[in-house]
Protein backbone atom coordinates (compact mmCIF):
# COMPACT_ATOMS: atom_id res chain seq x y z
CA UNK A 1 35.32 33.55 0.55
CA UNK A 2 33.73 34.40 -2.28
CA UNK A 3 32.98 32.38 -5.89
CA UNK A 4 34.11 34.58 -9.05
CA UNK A 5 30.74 33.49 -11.34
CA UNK A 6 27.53 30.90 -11.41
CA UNK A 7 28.22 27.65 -12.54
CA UNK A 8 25.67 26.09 -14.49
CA UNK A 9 25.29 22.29 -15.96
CA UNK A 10 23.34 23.24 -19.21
CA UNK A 11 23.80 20.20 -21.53
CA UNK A 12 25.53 16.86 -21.59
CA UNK A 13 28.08 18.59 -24.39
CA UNK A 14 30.04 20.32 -21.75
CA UNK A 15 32.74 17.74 -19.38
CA UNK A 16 31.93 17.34 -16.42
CA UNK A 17 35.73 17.43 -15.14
CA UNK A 18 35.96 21.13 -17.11
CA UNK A 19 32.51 22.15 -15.02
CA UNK A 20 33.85 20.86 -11.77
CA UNK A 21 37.31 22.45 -12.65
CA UNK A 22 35.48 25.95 -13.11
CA UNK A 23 33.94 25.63 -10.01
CA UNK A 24 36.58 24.51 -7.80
CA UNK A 25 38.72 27.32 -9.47
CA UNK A 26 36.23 30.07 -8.28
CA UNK A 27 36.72 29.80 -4.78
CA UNK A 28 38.75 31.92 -2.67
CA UNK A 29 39.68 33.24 0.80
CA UNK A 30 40.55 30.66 3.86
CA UNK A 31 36.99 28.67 4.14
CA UNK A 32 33.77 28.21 2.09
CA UNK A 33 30.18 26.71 3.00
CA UNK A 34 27.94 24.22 1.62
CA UNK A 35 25.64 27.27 0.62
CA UNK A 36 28.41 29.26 -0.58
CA UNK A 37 28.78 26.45 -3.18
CA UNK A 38 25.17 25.36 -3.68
CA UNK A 39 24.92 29.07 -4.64
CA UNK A 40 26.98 28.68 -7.28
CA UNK A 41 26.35 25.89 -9.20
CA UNK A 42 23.72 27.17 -10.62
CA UNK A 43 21.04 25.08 -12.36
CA UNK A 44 20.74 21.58 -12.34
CA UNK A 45 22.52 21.84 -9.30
CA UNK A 46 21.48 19.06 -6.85
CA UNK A 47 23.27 16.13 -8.63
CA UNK A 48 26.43 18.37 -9.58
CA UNK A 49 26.53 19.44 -5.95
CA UNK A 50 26.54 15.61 -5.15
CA UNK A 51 29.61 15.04 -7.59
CA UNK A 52 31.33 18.03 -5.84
CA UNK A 53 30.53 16.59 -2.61
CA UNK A 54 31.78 12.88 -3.24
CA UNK A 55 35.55 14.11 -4.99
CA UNK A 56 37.04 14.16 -1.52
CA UNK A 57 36.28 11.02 -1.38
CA UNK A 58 38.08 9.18 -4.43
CA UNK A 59 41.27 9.58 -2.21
CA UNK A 60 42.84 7.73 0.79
CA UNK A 61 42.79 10.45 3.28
CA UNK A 62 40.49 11.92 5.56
CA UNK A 63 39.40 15.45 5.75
CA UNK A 64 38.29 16.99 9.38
CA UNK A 65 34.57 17.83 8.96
CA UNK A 66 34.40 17.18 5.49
CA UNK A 67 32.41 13.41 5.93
CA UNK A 68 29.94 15.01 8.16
CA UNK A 69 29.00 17.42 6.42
CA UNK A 70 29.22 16.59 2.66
CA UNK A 71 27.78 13.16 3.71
CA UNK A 72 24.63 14.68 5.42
CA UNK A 73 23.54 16.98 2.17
CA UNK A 74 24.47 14.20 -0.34
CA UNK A 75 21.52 11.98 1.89
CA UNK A 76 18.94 15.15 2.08
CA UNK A 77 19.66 16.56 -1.13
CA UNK A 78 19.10 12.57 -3.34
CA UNK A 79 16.19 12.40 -0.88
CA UNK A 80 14.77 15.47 -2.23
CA UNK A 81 16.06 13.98 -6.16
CA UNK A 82 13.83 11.12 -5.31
CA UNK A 83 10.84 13.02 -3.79
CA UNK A 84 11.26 15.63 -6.61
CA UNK A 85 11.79 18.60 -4.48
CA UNK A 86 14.05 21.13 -3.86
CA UNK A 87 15.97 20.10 -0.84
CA UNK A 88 15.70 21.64 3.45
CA UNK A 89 18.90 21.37 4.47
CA UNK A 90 19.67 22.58 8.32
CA UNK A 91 22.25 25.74 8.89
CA UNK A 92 24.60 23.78 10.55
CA UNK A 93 25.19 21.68 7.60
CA UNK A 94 24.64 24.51 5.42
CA UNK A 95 26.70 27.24 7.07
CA UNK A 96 29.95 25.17 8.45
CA UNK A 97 33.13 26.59 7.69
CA UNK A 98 35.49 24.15 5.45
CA UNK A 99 39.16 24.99 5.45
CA UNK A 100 39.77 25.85 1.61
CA UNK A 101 43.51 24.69 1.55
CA UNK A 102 43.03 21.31 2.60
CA UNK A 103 39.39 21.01 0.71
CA UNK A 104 40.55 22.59 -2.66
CA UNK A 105 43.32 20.48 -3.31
CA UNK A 106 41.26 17.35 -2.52
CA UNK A 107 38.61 18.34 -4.98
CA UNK A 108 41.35 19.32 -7.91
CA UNK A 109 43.09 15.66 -7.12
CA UNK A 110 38.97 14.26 -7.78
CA UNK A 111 38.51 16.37 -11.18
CA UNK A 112 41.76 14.70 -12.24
CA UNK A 113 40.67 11.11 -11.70
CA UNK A 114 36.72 12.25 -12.90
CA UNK A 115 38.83 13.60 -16.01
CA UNK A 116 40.08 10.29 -16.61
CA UNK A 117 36.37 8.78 -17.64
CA UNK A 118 35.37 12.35 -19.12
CA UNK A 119 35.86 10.50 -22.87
CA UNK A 120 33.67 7.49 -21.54
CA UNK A 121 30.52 9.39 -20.84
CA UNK A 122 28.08 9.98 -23.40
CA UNK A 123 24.13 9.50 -23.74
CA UNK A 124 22.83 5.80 -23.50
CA UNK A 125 20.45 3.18 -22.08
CA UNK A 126 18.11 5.95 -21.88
CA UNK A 127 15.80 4.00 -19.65
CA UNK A 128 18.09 4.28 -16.86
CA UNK A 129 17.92 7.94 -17.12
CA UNK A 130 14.77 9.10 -17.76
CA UNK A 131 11.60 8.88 -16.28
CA UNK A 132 10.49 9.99 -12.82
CA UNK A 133 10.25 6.13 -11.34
CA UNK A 134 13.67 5.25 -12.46
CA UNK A 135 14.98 9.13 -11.32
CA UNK A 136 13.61 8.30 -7.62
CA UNK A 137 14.90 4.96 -8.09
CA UNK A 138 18.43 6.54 -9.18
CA UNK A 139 17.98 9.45 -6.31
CA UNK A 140 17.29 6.80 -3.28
CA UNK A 141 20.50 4.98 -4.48
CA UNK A 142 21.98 7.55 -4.28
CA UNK A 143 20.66 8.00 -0.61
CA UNK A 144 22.19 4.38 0.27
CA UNK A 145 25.63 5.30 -0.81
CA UNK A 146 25.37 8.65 1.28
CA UNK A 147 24.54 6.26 4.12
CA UNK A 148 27.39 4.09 3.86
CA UNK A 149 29.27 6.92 3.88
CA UNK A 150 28.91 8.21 6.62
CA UNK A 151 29.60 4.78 8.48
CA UNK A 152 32.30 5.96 11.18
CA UNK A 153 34.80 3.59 9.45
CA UNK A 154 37.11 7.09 7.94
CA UNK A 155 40.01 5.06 9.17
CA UNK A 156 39.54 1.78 6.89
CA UNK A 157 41.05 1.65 4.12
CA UNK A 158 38.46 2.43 1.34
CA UNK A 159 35.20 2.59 3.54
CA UNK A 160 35.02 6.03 2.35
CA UNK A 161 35.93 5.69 -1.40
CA UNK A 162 33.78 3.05 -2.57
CA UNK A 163 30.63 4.57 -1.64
CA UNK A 164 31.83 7.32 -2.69
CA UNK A 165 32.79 6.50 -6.48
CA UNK A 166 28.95 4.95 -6.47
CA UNK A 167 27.61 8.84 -5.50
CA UNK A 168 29.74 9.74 -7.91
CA UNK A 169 29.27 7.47 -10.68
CA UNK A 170 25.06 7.58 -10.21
CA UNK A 171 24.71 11.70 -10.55
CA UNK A 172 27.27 11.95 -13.53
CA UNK A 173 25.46 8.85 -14.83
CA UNK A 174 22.42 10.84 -14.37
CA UNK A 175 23.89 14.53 -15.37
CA UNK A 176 25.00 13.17 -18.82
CA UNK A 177 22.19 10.65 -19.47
CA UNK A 178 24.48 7.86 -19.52
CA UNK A 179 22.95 4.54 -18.05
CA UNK A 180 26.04 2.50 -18.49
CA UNK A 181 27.53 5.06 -16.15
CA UNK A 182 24.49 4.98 -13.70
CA UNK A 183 24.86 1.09 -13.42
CA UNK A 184 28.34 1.02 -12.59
CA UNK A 185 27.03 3.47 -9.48
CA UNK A 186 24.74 0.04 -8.39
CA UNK A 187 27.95 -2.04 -8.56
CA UNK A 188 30.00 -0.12 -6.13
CA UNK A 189 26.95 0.03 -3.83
CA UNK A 190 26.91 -3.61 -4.06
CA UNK A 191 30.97 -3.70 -3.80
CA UNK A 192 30.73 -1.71 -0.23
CA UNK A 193 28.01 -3.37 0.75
CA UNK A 194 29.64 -7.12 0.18
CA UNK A 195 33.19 -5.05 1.64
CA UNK A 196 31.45 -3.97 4.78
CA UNK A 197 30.09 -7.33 5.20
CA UNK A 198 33.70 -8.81 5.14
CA UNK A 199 35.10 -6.48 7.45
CA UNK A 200 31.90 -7.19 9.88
CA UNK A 201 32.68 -10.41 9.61
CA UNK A 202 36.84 -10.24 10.63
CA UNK A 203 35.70 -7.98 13.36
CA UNK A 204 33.35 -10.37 15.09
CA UNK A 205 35.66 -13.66 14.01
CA UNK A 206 38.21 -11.30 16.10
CA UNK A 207 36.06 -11.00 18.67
CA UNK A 208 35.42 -14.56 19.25
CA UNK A 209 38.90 -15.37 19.12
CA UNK A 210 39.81 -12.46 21.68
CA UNK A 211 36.93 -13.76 23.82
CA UNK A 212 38.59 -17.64 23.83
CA UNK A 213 41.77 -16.35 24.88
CA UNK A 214 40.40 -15.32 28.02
CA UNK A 215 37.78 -18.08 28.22
């Protein structure tokens, strides 16, 4: 596998879809690593890499290995956002072998839906972008959503997407200095959180009732 050039987020002028897009369209051969792709973002690379890492996840399937591992460096990489460090993550996150032709086509089918808001992004409510409080503040929610990802819940409808639109939402939010953006990554933390809850809440109301019926 290899990635045809660096990828680098310079400025909030460039889309984010057409800098995911170039990214996605570099790799080739049958399987690419999380390093082979943290190589090649570039700078600014730990909150792009989390965008990368939660496209999978805007779509109703599941992806073998994919959860695991994009799940665990979206967690250690926001912990190191919010610590304000460059990231340790272990080689067997780091050096696992994802299938490119079921991976690639996931992350084109995210750009196209991250395209969608591309017009919708722009600088604003600066104080929910700057600063290094409000950064670790941004960085450990980050670190929640990763969490709720990684719940073993791939099979329920949506357990996976709505934490992962918050990952997403919070480090484009943060990328392109857009606070609006950044906020609407809080909402779908609380919206998984509060959908969680619910389906906690069905599983142990079917539990009771299971456990009448055999009294």
């Amino acid at each position: 596998m290899t990635l045809d050039e660096s990828i680098e987020f310079r400025d909030t002028s460039t889309s984010l879809s057409d800098t995911l897009r170039r990214l996605v369209n570099g790799i080739k051969g049958q399987s690419i690593t999380l390093r082979e792709i943290m190589d090649a973002v570039g700078e600014q690379g730990l909150l792009l890499i989390c965008a990368v890492a939660s496209l999978p996840f805007l779509l109703p399937v599941s992806i073998p290995g994919v959860s695991t591992v994009f799940g665990a460096a979206i967690i250690l990489i926001s912990l190191a956002i919010t610590a304000n460090r460059l990231p340790w993550l272990p080689r067997k996150i780091l050096d696992r072998q994802l299938e490119t032709k079921t991976l690639v086509p996931a992350l084109e089918k995210g750009i196209n839906i991250v395209s969608r808001f591309d017009r919708f992004l722009k600088p604003r409510l600066s104080s929910l972008t700057s600063g290094a409080l409000v950064n670790r503040l941004n960085g450990l929610a980050i670190t929640f959503a990763g969490v709720l990802l990684m719940f073993p819940l791939g099979l329920v409808p949506f357990s996976n997407t709505l934490p992962g639109v918050a990952i997403l939402l919070l480090s484009t939010g943060m990328i392109q200095r857009d606070g609006a953006i950044v906020l609407g990554g809080y909402l779908f933390n609380v919206i998984t959180v509060a959908y969680f809850g619910v389906l906690a809440y069905a599983a142990f109301s079917a539990g009771q009732g299971i456990a009448s019926l055999f009294g």
